[in-house]
N, C-alpha and C. Protein backbone atom coordinates (compact mmCIF):
# COMPACT_ATOMS: atom_id res chain seq x y z
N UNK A 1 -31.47 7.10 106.56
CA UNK A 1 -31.34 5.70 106.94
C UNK A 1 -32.10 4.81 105.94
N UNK A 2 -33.40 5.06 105.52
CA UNK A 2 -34.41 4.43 104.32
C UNK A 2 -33.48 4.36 103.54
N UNK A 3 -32.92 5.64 103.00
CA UNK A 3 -32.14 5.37 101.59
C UNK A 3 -30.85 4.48 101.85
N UNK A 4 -29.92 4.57 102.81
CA UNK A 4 -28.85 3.33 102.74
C UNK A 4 -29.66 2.13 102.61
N UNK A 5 -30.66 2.07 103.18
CA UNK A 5 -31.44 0.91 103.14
C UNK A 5 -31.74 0.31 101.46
N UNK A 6 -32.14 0.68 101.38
CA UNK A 6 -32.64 0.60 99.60
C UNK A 6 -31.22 0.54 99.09
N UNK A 7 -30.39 1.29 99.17
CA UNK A 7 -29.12 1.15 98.48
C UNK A 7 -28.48 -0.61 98.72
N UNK A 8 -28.41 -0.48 100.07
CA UNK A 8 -27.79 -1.78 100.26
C UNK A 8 -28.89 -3.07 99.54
N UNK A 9 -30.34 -2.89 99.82
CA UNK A 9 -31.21 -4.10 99.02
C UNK A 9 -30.56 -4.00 97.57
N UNK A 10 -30.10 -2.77 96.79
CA UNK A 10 -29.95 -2.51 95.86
C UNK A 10 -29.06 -3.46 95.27
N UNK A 11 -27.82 -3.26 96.00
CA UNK A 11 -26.65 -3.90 96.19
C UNK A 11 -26.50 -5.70 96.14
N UNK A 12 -27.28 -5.88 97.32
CA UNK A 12 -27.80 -7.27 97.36
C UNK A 12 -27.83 -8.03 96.08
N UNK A 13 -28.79 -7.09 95.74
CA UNK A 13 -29.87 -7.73 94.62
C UNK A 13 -28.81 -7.59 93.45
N UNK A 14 -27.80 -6.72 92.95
CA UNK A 14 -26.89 -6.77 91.92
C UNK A 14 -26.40 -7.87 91.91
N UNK A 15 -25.71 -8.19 93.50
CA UNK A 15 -24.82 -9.43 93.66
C UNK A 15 -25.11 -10.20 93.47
N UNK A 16 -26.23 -10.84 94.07
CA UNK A 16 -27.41 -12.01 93.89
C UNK A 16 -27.31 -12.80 92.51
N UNK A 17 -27.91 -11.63 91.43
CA UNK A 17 -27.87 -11.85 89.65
C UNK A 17 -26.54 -11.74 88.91
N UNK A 18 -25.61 -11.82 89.63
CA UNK A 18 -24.32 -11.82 89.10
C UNK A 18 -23.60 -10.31 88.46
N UNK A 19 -24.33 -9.60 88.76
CA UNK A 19 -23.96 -8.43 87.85
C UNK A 19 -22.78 -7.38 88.01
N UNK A 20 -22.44 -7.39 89.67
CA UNK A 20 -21.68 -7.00 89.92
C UNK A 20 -20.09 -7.43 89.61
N UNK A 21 -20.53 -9.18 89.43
CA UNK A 21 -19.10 -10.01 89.04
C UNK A 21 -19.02 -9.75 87.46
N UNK A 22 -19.81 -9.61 86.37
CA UNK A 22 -19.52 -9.55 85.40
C UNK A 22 -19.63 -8.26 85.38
N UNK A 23 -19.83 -7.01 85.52
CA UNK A 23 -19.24 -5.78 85.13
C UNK A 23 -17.70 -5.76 85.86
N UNK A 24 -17.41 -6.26 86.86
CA UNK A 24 -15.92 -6.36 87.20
C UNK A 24 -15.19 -6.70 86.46
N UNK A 25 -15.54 -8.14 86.07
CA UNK A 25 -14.84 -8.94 85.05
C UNK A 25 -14.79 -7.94 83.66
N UNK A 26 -15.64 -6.90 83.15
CA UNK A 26 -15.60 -6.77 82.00
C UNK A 26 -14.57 -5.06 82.16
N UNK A 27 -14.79 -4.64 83.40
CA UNK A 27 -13.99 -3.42 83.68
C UNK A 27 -12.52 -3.93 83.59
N UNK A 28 -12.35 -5.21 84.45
CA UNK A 28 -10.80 -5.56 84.36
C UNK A 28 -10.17 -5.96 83.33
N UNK A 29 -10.88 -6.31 82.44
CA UNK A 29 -10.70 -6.82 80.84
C UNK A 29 -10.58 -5.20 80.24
N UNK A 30 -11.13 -4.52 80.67
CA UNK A 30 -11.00 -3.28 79.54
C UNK A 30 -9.49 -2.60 80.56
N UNK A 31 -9.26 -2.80 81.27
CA UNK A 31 -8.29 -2.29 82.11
C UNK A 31 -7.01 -2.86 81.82
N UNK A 32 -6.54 -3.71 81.27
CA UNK A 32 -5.48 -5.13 81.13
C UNK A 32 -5.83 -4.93 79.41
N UNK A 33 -6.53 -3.98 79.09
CA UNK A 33 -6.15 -3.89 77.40
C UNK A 33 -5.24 -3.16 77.28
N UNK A 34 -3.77 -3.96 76.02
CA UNK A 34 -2.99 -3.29 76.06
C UNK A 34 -2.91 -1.70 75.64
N UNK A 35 -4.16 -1.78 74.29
CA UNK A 35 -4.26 -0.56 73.86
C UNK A 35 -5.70 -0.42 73.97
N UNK A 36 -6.24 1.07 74.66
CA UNK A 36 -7.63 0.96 74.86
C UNK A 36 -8.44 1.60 73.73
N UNK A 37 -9.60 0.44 73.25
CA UNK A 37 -10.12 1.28 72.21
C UNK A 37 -10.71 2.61 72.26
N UNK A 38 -11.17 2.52 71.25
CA UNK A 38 -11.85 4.24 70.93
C UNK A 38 -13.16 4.30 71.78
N UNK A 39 -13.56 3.45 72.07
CA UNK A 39 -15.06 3.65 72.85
C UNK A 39 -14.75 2.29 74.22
N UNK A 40 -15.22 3.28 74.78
CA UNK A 40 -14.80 2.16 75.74
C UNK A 40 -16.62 1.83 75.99
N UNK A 41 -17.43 2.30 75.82
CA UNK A 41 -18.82 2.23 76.23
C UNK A 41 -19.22 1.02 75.26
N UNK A 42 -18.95 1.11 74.01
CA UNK A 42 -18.88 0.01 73.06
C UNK A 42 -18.12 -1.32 73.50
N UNK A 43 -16.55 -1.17 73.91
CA UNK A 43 -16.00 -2.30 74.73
C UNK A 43 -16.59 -2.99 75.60
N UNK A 44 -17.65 -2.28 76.88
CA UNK A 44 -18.53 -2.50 77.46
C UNK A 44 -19.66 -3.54 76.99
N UNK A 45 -20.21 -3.01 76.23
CA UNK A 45 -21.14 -3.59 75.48
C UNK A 45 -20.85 -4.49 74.90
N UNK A 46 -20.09 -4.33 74.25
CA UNK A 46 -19.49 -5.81 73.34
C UNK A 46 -19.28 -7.25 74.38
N UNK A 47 -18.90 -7.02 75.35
CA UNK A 47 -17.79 -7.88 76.28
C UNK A 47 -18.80 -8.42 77.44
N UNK A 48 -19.98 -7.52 77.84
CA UNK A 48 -21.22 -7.91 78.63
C UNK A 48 -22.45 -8.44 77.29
N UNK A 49 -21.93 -8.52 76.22
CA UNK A 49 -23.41 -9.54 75.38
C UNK A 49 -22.37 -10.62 75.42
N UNK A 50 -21.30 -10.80 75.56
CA UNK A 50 -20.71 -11.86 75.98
C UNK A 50 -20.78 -12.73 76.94
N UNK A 51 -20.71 -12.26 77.91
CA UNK A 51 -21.51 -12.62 79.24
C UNK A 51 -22.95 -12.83 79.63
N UNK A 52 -23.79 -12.62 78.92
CA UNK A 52 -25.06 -12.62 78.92
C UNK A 52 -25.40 -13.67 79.24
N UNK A 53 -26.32 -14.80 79.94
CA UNK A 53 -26.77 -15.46 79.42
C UNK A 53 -27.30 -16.27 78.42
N UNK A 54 -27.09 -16.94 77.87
CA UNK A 54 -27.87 -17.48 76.90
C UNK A 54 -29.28 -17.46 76.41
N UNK A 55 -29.84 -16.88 75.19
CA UNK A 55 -31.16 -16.58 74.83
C UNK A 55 -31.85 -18.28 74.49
N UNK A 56 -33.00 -18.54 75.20
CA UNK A 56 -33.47 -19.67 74.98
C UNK A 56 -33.35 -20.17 73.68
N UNK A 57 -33.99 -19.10 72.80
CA UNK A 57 -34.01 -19.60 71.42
C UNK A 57 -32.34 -19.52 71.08
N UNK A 58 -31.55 -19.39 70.97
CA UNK A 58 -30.15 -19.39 70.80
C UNK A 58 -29.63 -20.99 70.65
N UNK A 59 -29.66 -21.42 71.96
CA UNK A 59 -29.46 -22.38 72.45
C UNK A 59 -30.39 -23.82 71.53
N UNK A 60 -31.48 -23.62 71.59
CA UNK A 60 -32.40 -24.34 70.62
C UNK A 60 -31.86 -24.57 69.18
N UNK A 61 -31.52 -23.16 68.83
CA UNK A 61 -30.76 -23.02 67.21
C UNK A 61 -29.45 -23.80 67.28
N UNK A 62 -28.31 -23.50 68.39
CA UNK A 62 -27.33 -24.40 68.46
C UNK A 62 -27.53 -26.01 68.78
N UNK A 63 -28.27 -26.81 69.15
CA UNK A 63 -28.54 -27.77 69.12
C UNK A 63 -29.09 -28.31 67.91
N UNK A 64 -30.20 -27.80 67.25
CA UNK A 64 -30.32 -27.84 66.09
C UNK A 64 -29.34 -28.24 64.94
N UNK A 65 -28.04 -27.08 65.19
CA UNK A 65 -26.94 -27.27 64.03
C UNK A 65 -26.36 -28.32 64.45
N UNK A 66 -26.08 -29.10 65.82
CA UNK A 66 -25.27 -29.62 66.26
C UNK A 66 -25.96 -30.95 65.35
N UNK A 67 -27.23 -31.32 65.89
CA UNK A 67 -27.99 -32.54 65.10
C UNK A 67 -27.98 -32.39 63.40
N UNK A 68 -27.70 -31.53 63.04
CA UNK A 68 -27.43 -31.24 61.75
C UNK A 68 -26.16 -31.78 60.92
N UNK A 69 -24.97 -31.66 61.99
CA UNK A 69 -23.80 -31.82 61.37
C UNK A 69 -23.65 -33.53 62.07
N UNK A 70 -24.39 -33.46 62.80
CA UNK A 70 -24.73 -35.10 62.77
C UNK A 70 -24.84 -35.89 61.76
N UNK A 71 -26.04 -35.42 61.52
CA UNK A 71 -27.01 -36.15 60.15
C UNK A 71 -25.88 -35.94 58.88
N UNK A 72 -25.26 -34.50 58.55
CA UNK A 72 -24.39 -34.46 57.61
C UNK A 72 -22.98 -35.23 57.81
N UNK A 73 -22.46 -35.54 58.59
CA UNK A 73 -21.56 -36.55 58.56
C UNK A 73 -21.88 -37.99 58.40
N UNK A 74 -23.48 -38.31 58.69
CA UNK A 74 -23.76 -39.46 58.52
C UNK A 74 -23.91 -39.98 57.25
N UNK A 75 -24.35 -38.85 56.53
CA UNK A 75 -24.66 -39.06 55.00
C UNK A 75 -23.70 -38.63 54.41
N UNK A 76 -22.47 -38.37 54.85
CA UNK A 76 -21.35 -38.47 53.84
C UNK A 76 -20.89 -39.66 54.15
N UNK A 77 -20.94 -40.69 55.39
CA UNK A 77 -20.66 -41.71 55.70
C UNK A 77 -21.06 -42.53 54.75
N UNK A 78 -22.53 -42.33 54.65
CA UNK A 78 -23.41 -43.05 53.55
C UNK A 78 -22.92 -43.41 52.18
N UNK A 79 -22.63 -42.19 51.90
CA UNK A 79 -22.58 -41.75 50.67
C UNK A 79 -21.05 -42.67 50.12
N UNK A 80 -19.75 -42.02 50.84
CA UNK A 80 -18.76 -42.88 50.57
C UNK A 80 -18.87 -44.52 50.64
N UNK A 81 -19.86 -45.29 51.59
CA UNK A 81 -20.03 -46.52 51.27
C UNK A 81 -20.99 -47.03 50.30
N UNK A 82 -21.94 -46.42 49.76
CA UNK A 82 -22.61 -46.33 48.20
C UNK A 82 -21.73 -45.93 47.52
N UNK A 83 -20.54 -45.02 47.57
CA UNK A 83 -19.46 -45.15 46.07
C UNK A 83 -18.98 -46.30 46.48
N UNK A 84 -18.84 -46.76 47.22
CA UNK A 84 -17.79 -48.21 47.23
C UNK A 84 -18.29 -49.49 47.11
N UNK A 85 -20.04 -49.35 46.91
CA UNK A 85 -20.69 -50.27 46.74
C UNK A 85 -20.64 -50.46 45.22
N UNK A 86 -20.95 -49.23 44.56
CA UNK A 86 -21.20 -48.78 43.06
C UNK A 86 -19.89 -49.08 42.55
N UNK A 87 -18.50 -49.01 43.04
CA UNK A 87 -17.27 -48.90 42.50
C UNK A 87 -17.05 -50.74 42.09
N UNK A 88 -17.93 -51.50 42.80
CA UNK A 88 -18.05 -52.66 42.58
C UNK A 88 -18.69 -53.34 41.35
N UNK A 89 -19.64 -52.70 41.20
CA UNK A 89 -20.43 -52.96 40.04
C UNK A 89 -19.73 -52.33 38.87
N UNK A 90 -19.10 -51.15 38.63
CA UNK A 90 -18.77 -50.67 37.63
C UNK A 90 -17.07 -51.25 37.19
N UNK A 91 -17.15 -51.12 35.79
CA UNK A 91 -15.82 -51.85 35.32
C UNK A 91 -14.42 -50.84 35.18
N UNK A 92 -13.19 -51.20 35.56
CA UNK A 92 -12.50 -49.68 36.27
C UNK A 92 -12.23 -49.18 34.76
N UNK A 93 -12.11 -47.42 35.13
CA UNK A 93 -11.86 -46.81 33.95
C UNK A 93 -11.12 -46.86 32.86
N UNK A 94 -9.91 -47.66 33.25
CA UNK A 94 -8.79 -48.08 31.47
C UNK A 94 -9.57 -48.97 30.34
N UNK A 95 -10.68 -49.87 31.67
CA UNK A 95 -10.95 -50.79 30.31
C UNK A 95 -12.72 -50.15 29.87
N UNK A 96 -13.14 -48.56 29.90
CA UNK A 96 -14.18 -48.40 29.08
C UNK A 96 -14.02 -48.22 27.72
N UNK A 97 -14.72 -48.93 27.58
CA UNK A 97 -15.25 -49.08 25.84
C UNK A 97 -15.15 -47.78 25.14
N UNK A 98 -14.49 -46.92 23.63
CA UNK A 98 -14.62 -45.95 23.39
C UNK A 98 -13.63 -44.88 23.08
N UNK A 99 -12.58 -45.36 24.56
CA UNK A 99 -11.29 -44.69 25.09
C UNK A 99 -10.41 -44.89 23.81
């Protein structure tokens, strides 16, 4: 009786942390492959770091790039309205001196 006991807290506690829904999800995904790979223990693995949670630092790094490609679109923004500032000042190319 102890041990169903423990089994079922066991149980609980899988469900609780989601674990039972994502090994389902990742069994039925390997099940609905048309062709099954060579390792299915690897399929496993592969398909539950998928599911994982997100690693704090992960998430930090992706925000990071995100403000990154910010800043880099801003300064190409930049940049094309300094050529078009400069394209003003300079005299257009047929009439340089030299040619």
């Amino acid at each position: 009786q102890a041990e169903d006991s423990k089994r079922e807290q066991f149980r609980r506690y899988l469900e609780k942390a989601g674990v039972l829904d994502a090994l389902t999800k990742v069994l039925v995904a390997l099940y609905e492959e048309p062709e099954k790979p060579n390792s299915a223990l690897d399929f496993l693995k592969h398909h539950l770091g998928a599911l994982a949670p997100e690693n704090p630092e992960i998430e930090a790094l992706r925000l990071e790039v995100a403000e990154m490609k910010e800043k880099y679109e801003a300064v190409l923004e930049e940049n094309k309205t300094l050529k078009a500032k400069l394209a003003q000042y300079e005299p257009p190319e047929e009439e340089m001196p030299g040619e």
